[in-house]
N, C-alpha and C. Protein backbone atom coordinates (compact mmCIF):
# COMPACT_ATOMS: atom_id res chain seq x y z
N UNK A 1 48.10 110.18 48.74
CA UNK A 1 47.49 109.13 49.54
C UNK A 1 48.33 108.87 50.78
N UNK A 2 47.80 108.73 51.80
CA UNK A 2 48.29 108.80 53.09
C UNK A 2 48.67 106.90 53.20
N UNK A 3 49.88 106.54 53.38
CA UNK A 3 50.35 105.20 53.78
C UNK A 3 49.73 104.52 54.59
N UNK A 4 49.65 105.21 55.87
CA UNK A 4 48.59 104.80 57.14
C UNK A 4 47.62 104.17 57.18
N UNK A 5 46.61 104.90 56.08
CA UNK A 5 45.74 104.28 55.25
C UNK A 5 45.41 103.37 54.75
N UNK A 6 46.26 102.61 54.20
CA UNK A 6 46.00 101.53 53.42
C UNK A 6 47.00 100.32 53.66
N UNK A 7 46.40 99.21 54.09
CA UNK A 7 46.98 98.54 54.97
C UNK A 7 47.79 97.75 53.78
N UNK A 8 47.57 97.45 52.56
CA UNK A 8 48.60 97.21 51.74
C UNK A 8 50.29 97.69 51.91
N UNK A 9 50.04 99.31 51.81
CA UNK A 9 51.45 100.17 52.20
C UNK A 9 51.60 99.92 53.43
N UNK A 10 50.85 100.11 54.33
CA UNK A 10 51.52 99.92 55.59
C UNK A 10 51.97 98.90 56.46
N UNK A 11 52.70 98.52 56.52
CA UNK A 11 53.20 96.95 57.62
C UNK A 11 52.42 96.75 58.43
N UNK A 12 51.81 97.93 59.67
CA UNK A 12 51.33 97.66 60.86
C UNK A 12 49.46 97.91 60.29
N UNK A 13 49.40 97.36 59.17
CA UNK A 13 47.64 97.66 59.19
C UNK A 13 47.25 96.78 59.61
N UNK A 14 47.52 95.73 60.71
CA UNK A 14 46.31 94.83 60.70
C UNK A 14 46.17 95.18 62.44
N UNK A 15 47.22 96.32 62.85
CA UNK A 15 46.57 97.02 63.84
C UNK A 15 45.40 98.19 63.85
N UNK A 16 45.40 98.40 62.40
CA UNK A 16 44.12 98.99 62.47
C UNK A 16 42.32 98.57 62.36
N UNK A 17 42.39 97.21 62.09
CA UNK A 17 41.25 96.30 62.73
C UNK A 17 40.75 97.09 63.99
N UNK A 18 39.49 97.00 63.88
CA UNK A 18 38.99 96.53 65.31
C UNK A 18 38.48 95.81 65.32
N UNK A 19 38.15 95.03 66.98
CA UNK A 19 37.49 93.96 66.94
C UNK A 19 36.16 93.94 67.37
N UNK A 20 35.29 93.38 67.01
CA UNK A 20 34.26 93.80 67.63
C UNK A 20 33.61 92.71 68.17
N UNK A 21 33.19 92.39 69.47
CA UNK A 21 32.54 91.29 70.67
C UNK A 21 31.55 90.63 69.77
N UNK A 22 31.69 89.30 69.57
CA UNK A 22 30.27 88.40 68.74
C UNK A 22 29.62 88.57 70.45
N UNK A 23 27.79 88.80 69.38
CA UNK A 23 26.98 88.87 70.51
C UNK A 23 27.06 87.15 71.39
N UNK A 24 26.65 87.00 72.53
CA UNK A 24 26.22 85.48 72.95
C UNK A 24 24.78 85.25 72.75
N UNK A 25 24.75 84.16 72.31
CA UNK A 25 23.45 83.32 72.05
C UNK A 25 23.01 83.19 73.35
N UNK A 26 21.59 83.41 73.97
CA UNK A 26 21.01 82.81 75.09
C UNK A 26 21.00 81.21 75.01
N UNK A 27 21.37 80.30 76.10
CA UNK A 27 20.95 79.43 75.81
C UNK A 27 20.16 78.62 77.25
N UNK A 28 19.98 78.07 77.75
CA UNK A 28 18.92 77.13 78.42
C UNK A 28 18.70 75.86 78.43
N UNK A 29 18.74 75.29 79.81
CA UNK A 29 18.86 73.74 79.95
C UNK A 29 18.03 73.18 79.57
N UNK A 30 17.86 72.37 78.66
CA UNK A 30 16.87 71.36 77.61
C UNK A 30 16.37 70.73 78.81
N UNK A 31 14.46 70.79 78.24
CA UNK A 31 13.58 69.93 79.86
C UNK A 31 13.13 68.88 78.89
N UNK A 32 13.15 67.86 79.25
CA UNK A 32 12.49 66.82 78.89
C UNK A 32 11.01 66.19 79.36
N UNK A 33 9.94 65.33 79.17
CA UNK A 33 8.88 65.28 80.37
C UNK A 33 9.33 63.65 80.25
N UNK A 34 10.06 63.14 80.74
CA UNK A 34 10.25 61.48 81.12
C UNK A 34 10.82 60.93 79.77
N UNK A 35 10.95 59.18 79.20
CA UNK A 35 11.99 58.97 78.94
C UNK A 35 11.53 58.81 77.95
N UNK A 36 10.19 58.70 76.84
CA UNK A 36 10.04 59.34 76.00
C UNK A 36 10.13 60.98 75.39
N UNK A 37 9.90 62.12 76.27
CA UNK A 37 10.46 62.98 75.80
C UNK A 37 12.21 62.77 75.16
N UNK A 38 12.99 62.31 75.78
CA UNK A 38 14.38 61.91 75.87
C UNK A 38 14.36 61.25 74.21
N UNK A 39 14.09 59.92 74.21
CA UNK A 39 13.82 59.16 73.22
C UNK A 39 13.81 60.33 71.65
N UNK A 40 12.75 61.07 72.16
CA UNK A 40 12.30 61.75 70.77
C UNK A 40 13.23 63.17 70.59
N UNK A 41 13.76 63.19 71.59
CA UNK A 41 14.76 64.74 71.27
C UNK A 41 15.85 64.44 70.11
N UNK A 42 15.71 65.32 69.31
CA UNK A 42 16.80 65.18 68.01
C UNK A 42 18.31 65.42 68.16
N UNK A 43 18.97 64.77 67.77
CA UNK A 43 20.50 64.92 68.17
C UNK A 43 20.86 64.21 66.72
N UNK A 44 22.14 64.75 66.02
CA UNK A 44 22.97 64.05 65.30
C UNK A 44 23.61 62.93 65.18
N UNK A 45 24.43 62.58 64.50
CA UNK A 45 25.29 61.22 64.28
C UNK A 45 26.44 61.77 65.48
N UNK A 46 27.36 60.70 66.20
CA UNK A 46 28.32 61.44 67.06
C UNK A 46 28.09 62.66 67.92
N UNK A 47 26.64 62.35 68.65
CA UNK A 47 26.72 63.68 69.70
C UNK A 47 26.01 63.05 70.86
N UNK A 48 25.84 63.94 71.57
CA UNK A 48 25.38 63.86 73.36
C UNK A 48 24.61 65.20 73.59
N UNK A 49 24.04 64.15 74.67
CA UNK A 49 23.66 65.48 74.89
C UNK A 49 22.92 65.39 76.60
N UNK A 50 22.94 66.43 77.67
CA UNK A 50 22.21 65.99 78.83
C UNK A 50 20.98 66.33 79.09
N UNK A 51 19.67 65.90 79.49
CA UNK A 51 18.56 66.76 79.20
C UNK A 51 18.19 66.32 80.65
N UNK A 52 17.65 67.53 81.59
CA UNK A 52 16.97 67.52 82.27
C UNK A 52 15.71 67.06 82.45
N UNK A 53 14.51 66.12 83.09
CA UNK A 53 13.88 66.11 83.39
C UNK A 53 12.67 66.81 84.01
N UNK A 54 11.49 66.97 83.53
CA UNK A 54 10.78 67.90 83.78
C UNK A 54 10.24 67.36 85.61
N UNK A 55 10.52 66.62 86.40
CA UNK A 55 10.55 66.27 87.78
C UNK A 55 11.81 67.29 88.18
N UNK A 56 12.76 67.02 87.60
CA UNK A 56 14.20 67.45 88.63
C UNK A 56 14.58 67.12 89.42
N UNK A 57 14.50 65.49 89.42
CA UNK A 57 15.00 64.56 89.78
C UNK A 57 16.00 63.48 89.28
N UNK A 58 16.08 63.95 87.57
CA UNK A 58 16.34 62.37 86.63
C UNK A 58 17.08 63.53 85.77
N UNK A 59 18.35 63.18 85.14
CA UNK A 59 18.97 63.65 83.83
C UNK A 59 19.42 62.33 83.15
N UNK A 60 18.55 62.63 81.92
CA UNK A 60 18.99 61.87 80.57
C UNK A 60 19.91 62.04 79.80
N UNK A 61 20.62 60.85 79.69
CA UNK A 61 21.46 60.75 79.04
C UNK A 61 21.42 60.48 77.28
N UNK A 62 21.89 61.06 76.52
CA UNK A 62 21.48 60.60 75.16
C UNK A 62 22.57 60.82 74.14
N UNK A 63 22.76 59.79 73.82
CA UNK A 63 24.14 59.53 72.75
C UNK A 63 23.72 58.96 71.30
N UNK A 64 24.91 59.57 70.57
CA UNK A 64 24.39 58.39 69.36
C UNK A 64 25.71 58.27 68.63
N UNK A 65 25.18 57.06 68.00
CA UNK A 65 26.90 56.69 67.53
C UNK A 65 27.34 57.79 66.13
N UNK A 66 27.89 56.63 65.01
CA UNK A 66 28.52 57.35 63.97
C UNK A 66 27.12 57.41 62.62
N UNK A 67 26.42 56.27 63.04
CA UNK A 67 25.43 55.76 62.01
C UNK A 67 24.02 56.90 62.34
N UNK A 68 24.03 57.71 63.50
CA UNK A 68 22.86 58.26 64.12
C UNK A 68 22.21 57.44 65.07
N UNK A 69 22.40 55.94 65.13
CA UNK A 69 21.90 55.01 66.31
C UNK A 69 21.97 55.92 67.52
N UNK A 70 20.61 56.37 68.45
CA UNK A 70 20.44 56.69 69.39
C UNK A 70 20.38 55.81 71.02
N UNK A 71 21.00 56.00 71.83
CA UNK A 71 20.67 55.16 73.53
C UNK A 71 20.44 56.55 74.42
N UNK A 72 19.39 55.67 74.85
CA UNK A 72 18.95 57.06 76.23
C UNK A 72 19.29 56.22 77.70
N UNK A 73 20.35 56.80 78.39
CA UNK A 73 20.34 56.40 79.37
C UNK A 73 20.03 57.55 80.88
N UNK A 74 19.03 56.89 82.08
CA UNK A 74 18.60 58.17 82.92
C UNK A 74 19.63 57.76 84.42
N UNK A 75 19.87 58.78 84.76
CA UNK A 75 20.61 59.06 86.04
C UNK A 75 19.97 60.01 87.17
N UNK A 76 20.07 59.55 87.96
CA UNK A 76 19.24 60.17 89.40
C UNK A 76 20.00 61.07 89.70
N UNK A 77 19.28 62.54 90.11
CA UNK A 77 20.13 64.07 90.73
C UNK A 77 19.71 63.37 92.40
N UNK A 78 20.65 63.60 93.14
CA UNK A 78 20.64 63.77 94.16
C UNK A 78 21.18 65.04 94.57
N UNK A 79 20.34 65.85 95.47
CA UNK A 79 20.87 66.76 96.34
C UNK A 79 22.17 66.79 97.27
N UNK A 80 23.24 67.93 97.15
CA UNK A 80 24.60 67.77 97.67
C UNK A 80 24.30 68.00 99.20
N UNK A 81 24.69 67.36 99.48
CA UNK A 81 24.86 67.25 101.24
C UNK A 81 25.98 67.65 101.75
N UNK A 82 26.44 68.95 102.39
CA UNK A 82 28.10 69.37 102.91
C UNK A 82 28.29 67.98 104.31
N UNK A 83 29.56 68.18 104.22
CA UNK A 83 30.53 67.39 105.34
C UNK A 83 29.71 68.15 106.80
N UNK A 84 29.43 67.54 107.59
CA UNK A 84 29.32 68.58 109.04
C UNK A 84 30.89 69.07 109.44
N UNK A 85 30.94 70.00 109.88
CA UNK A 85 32.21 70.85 110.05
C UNK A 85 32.47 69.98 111.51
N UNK A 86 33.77 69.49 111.54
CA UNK A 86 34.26 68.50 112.96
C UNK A 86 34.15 69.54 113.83
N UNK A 87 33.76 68.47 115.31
CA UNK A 87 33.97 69.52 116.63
C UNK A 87 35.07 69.14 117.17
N UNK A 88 35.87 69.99 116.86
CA UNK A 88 37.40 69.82 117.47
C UNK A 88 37.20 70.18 119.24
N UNK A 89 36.60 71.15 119.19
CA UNK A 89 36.26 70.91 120.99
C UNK A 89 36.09 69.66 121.86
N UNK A 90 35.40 68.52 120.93
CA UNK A 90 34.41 67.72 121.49
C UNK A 90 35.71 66.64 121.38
N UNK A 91 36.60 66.48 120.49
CA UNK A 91 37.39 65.65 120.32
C UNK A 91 39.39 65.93 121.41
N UNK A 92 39.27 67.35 121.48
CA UNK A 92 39.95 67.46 122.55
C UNK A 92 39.68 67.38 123.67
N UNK A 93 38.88 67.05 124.43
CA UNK A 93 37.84 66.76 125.87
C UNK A 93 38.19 65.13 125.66
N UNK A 94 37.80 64.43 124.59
CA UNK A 94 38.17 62.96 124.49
C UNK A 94 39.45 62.69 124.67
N UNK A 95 40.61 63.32 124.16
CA UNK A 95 42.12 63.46 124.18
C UNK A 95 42.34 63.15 125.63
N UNK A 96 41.70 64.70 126.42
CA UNK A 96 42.53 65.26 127.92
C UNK A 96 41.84 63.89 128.73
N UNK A 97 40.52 63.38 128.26
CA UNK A 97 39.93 62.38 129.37
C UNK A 97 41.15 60.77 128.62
N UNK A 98 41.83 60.61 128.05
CA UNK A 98 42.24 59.47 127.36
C UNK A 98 43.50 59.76 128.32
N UNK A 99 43.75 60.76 128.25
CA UNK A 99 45.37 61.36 128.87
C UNK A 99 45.33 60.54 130.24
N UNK A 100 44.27 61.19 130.59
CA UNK A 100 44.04 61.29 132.38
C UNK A 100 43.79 59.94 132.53
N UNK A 101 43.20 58.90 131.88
CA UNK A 101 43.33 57.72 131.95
C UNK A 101 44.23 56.74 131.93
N UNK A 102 45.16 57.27 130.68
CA UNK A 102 46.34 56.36 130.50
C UNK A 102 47.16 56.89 132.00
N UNK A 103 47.30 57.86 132.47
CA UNK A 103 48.54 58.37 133.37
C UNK A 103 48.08 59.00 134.22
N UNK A 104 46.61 59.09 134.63
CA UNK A 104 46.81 59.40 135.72
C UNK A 104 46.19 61.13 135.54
N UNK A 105 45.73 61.47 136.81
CA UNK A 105 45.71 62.93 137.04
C UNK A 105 46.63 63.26 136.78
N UNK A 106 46.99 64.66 135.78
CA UNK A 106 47.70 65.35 135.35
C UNK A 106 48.34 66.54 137.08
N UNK A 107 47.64 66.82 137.63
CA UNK A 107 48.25 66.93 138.88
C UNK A 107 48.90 66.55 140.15
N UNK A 108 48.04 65.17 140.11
CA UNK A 108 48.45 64.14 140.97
C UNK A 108 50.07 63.30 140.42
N UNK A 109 50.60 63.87 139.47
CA UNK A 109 51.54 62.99 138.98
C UNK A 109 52.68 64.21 139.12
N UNK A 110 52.55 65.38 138.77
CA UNK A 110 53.42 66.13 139.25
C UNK A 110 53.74 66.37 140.22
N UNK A 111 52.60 66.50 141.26
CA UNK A 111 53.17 66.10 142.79
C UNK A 111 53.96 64.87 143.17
N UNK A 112 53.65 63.95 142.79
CA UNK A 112 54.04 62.45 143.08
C UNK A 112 55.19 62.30 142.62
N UNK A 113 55.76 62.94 141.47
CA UNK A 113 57.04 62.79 140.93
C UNK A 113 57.67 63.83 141.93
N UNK A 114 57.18 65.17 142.25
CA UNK A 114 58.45 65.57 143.24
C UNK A 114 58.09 65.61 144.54
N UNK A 115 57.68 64.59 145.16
CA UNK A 115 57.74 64.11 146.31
C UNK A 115 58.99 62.83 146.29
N UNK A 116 58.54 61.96 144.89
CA UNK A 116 59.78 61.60 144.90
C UNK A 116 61.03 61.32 144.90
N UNK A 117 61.46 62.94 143.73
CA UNK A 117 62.60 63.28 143.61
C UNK A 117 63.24 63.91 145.21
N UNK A 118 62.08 64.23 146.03
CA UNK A 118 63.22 65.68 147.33
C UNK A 118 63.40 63.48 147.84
N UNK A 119 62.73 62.71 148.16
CA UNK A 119 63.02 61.79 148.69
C UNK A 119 64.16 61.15 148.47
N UNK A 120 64.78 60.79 146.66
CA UNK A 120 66.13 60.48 146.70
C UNK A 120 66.91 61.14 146.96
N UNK A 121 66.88 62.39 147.32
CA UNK A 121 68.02 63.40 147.65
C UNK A 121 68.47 63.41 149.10
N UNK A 122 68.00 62.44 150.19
CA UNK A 122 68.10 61.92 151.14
C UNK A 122 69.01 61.37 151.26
């Protein structure tokens, strides 16, 4: 009898397992048709559960305690709305015009300062 064999004799037999992938269950978002559908969906003692709305507008909420006591509570889907991406262009134009306000033409001040300076050197 070959040792290898028999995972009794051998130390490393439980490298000879293989494993093999559990299939996945399909599963699918529970539709409800309004808040009696909700009401009547079966759920256990201590569970939840979220059920879509047959609008696709509304997800129900449905809990139940330890006793099986059921509460259905509904929540509104709103559609995600992105941030508008800032216009940094539009906000540096506000900057250079804020600049030019607080101090002045940005050219007119470099001249003006060395007109002043050759003047103290007099």
């Amino acid at each position: 009898m070959n040792t290898f064999q028999n995972p009794y004799l051998n130390p490393y037999g439980f490298m000879q397992q293989q494993f093999q992938p559990q299939p996945v269950q399909p599963t699918q978002v529970v539709r409800v048709n309004g808040e009696n559908g909700a009401k009547t969906y079966a759920i256990g003692a201590n569970s939840s559960a979220l059920l879509l709305d047959e609008s696709g507008t509304m997800v129900w909420l449905v809990t139940s305690d330890g006793a099986g006591y059921k509460s259905v509570s509904a929540y509104d889907i709103v559609p995600h709305k992105a941030e508008p991406v800032p216009d940094y262009g539009n906000l540096e134009e506000r900057i250079r015009r804020l600049e030019e306000a607080v101090n002045g033409n940005s050219k007119n001040n470099a001249t003006t300062r060395k007109v002043k300076s050759d003047d103290s050197a007099d």
